[in-house]
N, C-alpha and C. Protein backbone atom coordinates (compact mmCIF):
# COMPACT_ATOMS: atom_id res chain seq x y z
N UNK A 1 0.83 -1.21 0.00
CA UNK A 1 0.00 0.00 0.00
C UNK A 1 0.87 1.25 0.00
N UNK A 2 1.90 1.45 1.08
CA UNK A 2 2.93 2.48 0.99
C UNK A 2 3.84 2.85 -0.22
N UNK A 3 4.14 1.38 -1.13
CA UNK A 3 4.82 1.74 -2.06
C UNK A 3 3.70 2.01 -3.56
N UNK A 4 2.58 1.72 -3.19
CA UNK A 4 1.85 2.17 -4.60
C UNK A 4 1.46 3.80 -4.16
N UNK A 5 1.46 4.26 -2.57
CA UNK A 5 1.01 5.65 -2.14
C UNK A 5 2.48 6.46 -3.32
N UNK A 6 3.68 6.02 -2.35
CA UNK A 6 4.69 6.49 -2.84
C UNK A 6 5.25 6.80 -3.97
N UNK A 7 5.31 5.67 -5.15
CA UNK A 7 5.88 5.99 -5.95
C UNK A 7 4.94 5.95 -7.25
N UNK A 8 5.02 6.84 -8.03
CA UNK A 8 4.37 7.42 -9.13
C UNK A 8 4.79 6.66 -10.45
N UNK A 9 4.01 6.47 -11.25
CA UNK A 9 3.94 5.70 -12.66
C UNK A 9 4.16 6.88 -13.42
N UNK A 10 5.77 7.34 -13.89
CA UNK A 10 6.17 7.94 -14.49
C UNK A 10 7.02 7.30 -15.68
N UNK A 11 6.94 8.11 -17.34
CA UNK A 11 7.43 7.09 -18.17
C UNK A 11 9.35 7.82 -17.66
N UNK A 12 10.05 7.43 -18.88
CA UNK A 12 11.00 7.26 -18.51
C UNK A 12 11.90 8.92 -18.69
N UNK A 13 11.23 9.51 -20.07
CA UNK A 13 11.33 10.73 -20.70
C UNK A 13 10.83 11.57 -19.70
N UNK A 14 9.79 11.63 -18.82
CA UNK A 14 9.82 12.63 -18.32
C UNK A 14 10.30 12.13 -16.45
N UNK A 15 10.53 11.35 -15.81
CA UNK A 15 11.54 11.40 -14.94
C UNK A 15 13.27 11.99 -15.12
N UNK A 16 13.46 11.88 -16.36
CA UNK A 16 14.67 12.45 -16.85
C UNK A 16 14.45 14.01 -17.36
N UNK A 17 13.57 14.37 -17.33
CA UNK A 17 13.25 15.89 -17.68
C UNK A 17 13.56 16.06 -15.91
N UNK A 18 12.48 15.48 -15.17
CA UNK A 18 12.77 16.64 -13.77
C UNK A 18 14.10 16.14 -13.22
N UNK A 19 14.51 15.04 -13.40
CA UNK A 19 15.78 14.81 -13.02
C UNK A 19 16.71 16.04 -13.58
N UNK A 20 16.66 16.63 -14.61
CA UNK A 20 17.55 17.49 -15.36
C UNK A 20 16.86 18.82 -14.77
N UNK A 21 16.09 19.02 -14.48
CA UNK A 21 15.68 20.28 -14.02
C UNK A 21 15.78 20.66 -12.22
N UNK A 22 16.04 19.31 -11.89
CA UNK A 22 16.22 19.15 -10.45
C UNK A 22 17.75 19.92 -10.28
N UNK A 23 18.40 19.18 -10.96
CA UNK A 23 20.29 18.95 -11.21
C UNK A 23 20.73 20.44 -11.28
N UNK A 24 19.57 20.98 -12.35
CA UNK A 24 20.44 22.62 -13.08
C UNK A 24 19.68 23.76 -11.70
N UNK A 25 18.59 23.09 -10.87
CA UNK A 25 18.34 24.06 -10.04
C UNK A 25 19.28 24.19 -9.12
N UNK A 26 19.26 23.03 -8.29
CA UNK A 26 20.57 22.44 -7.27
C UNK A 26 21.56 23.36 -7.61
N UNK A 27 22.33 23.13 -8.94
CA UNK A 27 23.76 23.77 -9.15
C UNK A 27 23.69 24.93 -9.25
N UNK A 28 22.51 25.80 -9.86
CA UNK A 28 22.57 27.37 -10.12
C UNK A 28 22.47 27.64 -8.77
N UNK A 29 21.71 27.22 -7.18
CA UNK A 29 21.51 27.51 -6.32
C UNK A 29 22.86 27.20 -5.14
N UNK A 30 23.52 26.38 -5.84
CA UNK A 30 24.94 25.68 -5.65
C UNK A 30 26.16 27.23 -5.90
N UNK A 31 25.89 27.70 -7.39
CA UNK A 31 26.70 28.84 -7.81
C UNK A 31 26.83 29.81 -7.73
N UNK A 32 25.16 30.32 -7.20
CA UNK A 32 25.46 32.09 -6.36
C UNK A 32 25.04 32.04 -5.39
N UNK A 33 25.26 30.75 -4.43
CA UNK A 33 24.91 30.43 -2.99
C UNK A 33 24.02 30.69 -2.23
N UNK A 34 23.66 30.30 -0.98
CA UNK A 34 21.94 30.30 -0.34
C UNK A 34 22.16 30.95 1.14
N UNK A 35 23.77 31.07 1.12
CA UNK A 35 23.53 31.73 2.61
C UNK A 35 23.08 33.22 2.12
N UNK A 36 21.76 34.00 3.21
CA UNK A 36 22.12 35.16 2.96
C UNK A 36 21.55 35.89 1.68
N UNK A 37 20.85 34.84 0.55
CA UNK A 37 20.98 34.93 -0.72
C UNK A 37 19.81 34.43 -1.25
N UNK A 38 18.53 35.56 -1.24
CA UNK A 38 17.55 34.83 -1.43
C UNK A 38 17.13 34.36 -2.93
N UNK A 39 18.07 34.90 -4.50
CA UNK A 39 17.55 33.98 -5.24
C UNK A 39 18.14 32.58 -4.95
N UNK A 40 19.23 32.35 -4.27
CA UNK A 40 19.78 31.04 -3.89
C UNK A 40 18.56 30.56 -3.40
N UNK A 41 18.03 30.98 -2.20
CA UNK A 41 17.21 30.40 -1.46
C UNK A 41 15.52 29.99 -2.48
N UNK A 42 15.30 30.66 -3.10
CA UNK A 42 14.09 30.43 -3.33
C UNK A 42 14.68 29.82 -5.07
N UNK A 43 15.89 29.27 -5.42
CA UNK A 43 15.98 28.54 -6.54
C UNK A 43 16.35 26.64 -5.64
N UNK A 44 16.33 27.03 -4.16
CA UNK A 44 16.22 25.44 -3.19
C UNK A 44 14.92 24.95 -3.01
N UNK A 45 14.09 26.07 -2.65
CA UNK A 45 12.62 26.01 -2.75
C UNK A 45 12.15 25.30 -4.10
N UNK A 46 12.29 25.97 -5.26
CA UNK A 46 11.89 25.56 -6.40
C UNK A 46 12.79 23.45 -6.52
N UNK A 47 13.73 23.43 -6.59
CA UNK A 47 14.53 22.38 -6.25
C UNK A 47 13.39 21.57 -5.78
N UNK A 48 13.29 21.61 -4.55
CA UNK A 48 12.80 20.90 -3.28
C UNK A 48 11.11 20.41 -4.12
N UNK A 49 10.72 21.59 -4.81
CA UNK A 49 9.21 21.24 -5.09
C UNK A 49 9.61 20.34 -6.61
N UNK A 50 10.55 19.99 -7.59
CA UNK A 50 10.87 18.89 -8.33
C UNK A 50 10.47 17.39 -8.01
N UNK A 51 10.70 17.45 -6.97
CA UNK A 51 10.54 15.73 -6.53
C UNK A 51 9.06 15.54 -5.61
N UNK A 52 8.46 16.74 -5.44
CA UNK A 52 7.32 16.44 -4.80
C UNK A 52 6.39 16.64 -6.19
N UNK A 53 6.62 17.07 -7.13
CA UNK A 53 5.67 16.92 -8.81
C UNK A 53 6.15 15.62 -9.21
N UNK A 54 7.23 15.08 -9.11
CA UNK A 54 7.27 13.90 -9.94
C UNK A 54 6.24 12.79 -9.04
N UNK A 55 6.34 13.19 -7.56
CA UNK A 55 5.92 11.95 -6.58
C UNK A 55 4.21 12.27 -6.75
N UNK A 56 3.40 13.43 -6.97
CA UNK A 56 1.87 13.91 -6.87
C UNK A 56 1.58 14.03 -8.34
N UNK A 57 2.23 13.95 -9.30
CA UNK A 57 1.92 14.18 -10.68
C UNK A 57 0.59 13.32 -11.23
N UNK A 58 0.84 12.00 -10.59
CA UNK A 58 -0.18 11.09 -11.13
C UNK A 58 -1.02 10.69 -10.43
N UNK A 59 -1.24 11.24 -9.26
CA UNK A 59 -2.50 11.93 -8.16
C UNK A 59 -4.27 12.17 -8.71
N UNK A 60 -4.87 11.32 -8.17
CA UNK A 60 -6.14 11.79 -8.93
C UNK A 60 -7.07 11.93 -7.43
N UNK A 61 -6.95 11.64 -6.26
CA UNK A 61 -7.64 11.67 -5.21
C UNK A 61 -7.48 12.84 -4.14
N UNK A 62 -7.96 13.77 -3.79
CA UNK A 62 -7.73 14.68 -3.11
C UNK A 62 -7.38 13.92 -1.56
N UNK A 63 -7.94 13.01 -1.48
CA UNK A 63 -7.22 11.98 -0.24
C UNK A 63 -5.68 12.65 -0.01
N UNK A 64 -5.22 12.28 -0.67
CA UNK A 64 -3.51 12.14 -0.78
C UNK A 64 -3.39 13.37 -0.70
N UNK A 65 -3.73 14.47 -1.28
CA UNK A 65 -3.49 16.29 -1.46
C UNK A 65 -3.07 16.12 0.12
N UNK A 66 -4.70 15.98 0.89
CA UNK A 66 -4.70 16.36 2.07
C UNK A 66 -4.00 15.77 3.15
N UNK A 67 -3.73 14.63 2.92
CA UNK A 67 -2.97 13.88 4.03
C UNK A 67 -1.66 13.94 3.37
N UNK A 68 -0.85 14.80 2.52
CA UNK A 68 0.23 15.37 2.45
C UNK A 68 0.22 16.49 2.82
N UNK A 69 -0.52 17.82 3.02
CA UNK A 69 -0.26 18.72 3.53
C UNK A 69 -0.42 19.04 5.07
N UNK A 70 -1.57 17.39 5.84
CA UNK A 70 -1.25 17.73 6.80
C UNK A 70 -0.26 17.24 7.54
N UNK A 71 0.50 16.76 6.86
CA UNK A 71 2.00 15.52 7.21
C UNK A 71 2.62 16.63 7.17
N UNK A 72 2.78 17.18 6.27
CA UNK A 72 3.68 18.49 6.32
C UNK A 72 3.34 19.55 6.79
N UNK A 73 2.18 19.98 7.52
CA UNK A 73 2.19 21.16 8.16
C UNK A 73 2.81 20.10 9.92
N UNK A 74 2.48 19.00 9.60
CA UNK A 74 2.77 18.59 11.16
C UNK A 74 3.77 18.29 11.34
N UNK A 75 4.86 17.73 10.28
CA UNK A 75 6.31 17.54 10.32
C UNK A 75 6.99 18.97 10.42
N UNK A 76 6.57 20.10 9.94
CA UNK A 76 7.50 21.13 10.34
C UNK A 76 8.03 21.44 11.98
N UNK A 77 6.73 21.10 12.43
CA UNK A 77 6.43 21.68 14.11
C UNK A 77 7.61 20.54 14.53
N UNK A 78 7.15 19.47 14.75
CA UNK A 78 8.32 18.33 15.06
C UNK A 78 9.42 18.16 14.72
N UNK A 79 10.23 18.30 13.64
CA UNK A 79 10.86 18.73 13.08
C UNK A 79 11.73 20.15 13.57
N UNK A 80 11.41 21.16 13.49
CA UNK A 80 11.68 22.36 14.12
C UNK A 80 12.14 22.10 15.90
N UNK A 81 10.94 21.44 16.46
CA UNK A 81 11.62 20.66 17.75
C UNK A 81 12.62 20.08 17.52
N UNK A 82 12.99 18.89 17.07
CA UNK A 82 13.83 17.89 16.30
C UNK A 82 14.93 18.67 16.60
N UNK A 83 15.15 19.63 15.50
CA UNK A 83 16.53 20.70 15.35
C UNK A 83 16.88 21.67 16.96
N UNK A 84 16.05 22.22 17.54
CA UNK A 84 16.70 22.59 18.68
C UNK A 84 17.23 21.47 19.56
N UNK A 85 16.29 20.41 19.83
CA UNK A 85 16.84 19.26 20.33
C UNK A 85 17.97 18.73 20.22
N UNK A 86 17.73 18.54 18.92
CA UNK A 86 19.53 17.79 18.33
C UNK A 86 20.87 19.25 18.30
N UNK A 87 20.15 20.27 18.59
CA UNK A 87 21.14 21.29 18.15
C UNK A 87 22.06 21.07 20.12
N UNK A 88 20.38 21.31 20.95
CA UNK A 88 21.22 21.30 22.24
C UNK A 88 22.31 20.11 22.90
N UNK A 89 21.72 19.14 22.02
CA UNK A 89 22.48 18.11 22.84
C UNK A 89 24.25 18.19 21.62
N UNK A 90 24.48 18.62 20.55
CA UNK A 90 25.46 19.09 20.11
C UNK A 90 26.33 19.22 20.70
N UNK A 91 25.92 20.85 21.60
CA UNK A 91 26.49 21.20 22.23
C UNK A 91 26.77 20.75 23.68
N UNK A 92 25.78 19.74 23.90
CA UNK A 92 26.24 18.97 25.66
C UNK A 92 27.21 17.74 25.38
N UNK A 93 27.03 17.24 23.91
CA UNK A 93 28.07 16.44 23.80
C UNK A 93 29.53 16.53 23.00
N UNK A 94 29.91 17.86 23.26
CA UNK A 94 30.99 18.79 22.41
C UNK A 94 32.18 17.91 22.81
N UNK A 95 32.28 17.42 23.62
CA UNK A 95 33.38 16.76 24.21
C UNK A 95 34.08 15.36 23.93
N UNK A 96 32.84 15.11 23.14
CA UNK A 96 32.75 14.11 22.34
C UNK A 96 32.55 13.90 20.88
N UNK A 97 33.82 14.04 20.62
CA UNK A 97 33.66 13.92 18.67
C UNK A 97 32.73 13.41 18.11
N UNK A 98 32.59 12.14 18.01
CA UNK A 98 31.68 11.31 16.84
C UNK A 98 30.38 11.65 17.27
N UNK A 99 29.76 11.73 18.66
CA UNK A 99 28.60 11.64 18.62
C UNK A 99 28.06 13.02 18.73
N UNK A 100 29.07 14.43 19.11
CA UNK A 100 28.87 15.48 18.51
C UNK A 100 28.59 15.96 17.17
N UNK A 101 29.49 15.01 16.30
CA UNK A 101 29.43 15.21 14.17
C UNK A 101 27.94 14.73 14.24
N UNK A 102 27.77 13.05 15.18
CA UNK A 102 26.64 12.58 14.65
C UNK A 102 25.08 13.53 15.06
N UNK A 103 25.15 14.16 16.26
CA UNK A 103 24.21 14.96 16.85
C UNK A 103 23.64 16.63 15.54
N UNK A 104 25.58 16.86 15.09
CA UNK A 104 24.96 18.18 14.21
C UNK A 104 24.63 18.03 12.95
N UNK A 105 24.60 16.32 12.58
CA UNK A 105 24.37 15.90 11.04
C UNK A 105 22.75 15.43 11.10
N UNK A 106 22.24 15.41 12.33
CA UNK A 106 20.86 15.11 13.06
C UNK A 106 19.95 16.43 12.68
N UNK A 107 20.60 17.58 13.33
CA UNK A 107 19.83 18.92 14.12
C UNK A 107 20.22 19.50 12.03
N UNK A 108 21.03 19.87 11.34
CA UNK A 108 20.87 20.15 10.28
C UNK A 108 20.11 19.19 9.46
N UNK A 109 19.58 18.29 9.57
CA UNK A 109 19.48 17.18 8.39
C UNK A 109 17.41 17.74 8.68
N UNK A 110 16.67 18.21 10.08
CA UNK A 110 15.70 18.52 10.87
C UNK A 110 15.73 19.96 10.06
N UNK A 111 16.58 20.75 10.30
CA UNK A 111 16.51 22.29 9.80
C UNK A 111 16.35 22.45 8.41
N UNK A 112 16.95 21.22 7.54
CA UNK A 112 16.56 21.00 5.78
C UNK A 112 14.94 20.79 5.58
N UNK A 113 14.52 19.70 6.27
CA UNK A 113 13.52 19.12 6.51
C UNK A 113 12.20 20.20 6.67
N UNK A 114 12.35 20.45 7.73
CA UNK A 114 11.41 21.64 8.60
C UNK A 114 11.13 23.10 7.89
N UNK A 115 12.79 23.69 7.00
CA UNK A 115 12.51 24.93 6.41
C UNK A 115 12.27 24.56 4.96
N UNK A 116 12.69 23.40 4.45
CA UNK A 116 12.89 23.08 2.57
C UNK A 116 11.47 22.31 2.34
N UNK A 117 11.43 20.98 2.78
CA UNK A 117 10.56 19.95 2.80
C UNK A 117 9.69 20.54 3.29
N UNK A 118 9.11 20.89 4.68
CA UNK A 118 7.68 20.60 4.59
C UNK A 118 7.05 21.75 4.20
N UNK A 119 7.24 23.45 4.46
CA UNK A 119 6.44 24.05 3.06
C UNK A 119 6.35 23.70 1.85
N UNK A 120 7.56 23.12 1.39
CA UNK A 120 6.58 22.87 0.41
C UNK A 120 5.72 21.59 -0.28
N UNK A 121 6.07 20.62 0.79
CA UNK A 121 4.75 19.61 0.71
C UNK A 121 3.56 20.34 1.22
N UNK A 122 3.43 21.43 2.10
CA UNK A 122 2.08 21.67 2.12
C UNK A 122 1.70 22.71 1.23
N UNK A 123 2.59 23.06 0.47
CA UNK A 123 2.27 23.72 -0.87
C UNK A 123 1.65 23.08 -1.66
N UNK A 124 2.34 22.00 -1.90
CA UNK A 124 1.54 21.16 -2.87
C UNK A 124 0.30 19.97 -2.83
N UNK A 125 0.39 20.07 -1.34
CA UNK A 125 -0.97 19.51 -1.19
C UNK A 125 -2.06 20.29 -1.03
N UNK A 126 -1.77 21.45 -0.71
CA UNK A 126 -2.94 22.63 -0.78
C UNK A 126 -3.38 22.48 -2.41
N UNK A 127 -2.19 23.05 -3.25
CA UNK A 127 -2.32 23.20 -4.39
C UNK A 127 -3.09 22.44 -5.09
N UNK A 128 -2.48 20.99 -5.15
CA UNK A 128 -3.37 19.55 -5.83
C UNK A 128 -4.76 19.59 -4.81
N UNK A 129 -4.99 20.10 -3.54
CA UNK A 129 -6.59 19.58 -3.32
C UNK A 129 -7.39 20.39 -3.29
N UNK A 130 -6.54 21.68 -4.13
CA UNK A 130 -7.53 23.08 -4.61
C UNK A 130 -7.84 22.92 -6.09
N UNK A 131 -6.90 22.35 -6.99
CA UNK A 131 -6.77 21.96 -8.04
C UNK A 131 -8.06 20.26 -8.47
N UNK A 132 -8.05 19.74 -7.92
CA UNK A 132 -8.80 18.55 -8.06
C UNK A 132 -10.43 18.93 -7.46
N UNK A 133 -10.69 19.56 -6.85
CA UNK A 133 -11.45 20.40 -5.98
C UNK A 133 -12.31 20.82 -7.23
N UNK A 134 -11.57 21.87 -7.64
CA UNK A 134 -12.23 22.95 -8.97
C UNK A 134 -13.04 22.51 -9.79
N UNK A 135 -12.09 21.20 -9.77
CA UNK A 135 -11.85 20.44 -11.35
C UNK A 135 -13.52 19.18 -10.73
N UNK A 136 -14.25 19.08 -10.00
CA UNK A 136 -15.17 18.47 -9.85
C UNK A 136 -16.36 18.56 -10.29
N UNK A 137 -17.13 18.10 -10.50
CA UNK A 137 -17.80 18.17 -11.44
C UNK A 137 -19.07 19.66 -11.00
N UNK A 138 -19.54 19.06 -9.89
CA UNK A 138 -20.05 20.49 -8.98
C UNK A 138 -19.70 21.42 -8.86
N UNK A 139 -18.01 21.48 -8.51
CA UNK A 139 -17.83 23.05 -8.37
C UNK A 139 -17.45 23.08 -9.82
N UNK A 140 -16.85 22.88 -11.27
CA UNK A 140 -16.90 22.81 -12.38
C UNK A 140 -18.74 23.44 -13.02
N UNK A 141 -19.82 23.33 -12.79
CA UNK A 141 -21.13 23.55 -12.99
C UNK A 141 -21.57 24.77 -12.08
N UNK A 142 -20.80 25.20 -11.02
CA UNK A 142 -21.16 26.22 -10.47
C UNK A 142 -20.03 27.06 -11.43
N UNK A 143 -18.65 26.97 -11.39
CA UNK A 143 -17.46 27.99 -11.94
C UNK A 143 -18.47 28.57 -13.47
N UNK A 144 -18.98 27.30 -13.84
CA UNK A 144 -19.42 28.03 -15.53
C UNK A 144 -20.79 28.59 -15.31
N UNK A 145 -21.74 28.49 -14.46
CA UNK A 145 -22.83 29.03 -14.19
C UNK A 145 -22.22 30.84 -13.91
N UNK A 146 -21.39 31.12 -13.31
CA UNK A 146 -20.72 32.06 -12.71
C UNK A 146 -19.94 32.87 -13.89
N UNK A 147 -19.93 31.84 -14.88
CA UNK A 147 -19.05 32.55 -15.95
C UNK A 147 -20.23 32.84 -16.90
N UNK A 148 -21.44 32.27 -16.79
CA UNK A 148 -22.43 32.77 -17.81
C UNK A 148 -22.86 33.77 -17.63
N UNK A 149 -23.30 33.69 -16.37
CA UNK A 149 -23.55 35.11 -15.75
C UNK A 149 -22.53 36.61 -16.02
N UNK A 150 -21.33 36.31 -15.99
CA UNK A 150 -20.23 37.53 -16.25
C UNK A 150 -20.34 37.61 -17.49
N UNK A 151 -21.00 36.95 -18.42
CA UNK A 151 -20.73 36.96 -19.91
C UNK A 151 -22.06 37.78 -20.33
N UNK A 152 -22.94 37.91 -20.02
CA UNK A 152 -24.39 38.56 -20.06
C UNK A 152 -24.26 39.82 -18.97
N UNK A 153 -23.34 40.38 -18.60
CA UNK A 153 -23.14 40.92 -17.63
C UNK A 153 -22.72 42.45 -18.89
N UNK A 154 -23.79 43.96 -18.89
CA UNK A 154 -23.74 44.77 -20.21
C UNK A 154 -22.43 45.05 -20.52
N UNK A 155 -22.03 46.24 -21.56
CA UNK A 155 -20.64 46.30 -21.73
C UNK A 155 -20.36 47.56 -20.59
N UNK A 156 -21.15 48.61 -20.30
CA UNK A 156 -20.27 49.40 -19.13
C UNK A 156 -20.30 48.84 -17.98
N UNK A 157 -21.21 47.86 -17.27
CA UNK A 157 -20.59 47.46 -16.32
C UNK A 157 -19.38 46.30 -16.46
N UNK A 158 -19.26 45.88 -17.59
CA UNK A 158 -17.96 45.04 -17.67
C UNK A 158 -16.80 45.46 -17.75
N UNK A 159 -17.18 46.61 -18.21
CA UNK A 159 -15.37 47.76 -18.64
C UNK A 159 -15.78 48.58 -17.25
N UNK A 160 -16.65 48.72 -16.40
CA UNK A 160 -16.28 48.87 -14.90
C UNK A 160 -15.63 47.60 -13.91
N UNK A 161 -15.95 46.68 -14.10
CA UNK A 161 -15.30 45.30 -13.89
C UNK A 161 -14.05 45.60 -13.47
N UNK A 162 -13.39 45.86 -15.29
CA UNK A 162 -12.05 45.32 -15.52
C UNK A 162 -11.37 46.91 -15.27
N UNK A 163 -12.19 47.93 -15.25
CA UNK A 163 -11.04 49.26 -14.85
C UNK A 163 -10.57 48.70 -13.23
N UNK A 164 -11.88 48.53 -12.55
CA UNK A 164 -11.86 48.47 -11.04
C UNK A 164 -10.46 46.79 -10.76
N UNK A 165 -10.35 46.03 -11.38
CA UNK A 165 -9.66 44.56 -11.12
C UNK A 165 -8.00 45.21 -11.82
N UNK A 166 -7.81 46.29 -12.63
CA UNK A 166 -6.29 47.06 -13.20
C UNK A 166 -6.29 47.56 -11.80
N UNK A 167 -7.12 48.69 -11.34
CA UNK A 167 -6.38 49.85 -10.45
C UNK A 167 -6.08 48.91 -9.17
N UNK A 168 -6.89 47.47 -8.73
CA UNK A 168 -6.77 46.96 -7.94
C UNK A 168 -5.21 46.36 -7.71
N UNK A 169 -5.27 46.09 -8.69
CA UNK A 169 -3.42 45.54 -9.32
C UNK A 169 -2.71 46.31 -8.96
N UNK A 170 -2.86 47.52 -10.03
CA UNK A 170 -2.02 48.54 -10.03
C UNK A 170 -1.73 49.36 -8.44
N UNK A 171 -2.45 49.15 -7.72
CA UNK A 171 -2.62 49.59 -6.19
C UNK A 171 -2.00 48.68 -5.75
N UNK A 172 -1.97 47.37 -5.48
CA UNK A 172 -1.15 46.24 -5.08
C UNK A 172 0.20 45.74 -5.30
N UNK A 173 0.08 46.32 -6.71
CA UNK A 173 1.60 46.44 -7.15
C UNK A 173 2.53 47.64 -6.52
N UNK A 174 1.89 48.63 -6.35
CA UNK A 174 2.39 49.84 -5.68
C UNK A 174 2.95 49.40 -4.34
N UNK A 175 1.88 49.05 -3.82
CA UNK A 175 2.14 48.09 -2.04
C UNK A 175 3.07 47.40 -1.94
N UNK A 176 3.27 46.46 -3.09
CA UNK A 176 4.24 45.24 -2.77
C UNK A 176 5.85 45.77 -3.02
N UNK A 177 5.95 46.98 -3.90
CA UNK A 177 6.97 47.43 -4.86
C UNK A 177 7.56 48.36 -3.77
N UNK A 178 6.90 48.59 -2.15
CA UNK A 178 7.60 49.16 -1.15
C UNK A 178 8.73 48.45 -0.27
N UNK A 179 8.28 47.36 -0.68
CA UNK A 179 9.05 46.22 0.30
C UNK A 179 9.82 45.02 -0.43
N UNK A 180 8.89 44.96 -1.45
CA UNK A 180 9.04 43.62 -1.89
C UNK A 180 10.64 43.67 -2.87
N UNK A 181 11.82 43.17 -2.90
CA UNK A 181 13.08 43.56 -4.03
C UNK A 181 12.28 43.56 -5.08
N UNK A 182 13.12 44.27 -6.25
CA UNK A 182 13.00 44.51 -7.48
C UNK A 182 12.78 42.97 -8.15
N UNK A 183 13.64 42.01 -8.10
CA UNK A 183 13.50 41.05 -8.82
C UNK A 183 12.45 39.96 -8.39
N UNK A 184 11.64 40.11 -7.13
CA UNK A 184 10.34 39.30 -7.11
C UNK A 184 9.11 39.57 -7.86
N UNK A 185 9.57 40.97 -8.85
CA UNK A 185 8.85 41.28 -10.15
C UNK A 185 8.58 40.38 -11.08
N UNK A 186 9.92 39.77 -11.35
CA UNK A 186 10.09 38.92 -12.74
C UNK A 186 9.10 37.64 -12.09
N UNK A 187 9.82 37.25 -10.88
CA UNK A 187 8.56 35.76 -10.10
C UNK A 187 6.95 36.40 -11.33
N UNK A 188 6.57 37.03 -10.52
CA UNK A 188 5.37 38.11 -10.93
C UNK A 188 4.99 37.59 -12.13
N UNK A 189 5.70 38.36 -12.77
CA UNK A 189 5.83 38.42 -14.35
C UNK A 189 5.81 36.94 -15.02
N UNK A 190 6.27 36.51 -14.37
CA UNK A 190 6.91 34.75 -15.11
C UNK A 190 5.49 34.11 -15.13
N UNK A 191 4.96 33.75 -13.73
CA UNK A 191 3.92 33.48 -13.08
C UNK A 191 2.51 33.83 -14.29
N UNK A 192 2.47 34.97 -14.31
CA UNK A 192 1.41 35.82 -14.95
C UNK A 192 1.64 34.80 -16.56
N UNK A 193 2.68 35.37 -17.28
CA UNK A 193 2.80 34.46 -18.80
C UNK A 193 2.50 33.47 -18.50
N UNK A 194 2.81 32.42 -17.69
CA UNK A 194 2.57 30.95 -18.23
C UNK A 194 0.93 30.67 -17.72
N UNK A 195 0.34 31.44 -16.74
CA UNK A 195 -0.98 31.44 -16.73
C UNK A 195 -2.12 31.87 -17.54
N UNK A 196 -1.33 32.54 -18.71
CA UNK A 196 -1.95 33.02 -19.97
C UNK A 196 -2.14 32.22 -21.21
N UNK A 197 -0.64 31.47 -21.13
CA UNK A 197 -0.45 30.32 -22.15
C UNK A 197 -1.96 30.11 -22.29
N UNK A 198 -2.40 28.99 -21.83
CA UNK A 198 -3.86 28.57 -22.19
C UNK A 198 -4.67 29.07 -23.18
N UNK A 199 -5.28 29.90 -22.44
CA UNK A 199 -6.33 31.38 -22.89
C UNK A 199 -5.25 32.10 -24.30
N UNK A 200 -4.44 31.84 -24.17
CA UNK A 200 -3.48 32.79 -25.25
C UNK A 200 -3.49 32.30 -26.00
N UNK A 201 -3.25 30.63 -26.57
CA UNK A 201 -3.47 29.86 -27.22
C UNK A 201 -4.71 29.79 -28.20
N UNK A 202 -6.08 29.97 -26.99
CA UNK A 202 -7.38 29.61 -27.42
C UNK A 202 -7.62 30.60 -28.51
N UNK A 203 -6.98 32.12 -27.78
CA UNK A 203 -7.22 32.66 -28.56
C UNK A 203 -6.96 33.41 -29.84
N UNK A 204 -5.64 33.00 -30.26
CA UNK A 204 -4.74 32.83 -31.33
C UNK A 204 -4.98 31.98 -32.14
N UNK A 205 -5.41 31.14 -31.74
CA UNK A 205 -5.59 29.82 -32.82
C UNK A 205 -6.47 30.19 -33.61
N UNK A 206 -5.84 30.16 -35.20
CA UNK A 206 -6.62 30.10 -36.28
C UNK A 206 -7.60 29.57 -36.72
């Protein structure tokens, strides 16, 4: 039962795609380093979420979404214990080589775990049991009931709609552009294109 939960019926071409996309994240995050360094840090993040798509890819039960995100909202907490734990006894057993190496290869191995691993397993179990969710047949018959309605909806209140959903942006973007670095723009930006693909497609096509 654990090993059909676990491992995913992937062909061979695309385990070797995220394998290769795993590798070039690792090393770019490897080459302008993670201490200190948050595209380092959030190109470990991206890393880290590689092997949790290859393992949920072929996921069809929101079962699994949820009892991965609450494994991982509950492994952080324990975990996070874990690491002070193993961090204190480190230091009570300083006096002692091996089982000092073995104590701080413990309390870091908890701090990978706790800050890398489990956001973002509960990323992605949020994600997949918001995603499978949508995609049901009910809330699917309500989403397009909702879209018929916006579609019969006259033309000035629709171009009031869409002025009011820009300035909302454009106000939010202002907000975020106080704090937020310059380059969590491009995130932004990146994000935005490939969520267009679709719709961009539909509507290009000859």
């Amino acid at each position: 039962m654990l090993k059909k939960f676990l491992i995913p019926k992937l062909s061979r071409k695309r385990l070797s795609i995220l394998a290769a996309i795993f590798c070039a994240l690792v090393t770019a995050a490897a080459l302008i380093g993670v201490s200190d360094n948050v595209p380092g840090i959030v190109l470990c993040y991206l890393a880290t979420a590689v092997p949790f798509v290859a393992l949920t890819c072929t996921w069809r039960k929101i079962r699994r979404f949820l009892i991965l995100m609450a494994a991982s909202f509950a492994g952080f907490f324990v975990f996070v214990l874990l690491h002070n734990a193993f961090y204190a006894l480190t230091i009570i057993t300083s006096h002692i080589t091996v089982l000092s190496r073995l104590m701080e290869g413990l309390h870091v191995t908890s701090f990978i775990i706790a800050v890398f691993i489990c956001p973002i397993g509960f990323v992605v179990g949020a994600a997949g049991s918001a995603v499978l969710f949508i995609r049901r047949d009910e809330t699917m018959s309500w989403i397009n009931d909702k879209l018929e309605k916006f579609r019969q909806v006259p033309n000035p209140y629709f171009l009031l709609h869409i002025t009011a959903r820009f300035l909302f942006g454009v106000g939010l973007g202002l907000l975020l552009a106080t704090w937020l670095p310059i380059w969590t723009g491009w995130i932004f930006i990146i994000v935005a294109l490939v969520i267009s693909v679709p719709s961009a497609r539909t509507i290009l096509r000859k």
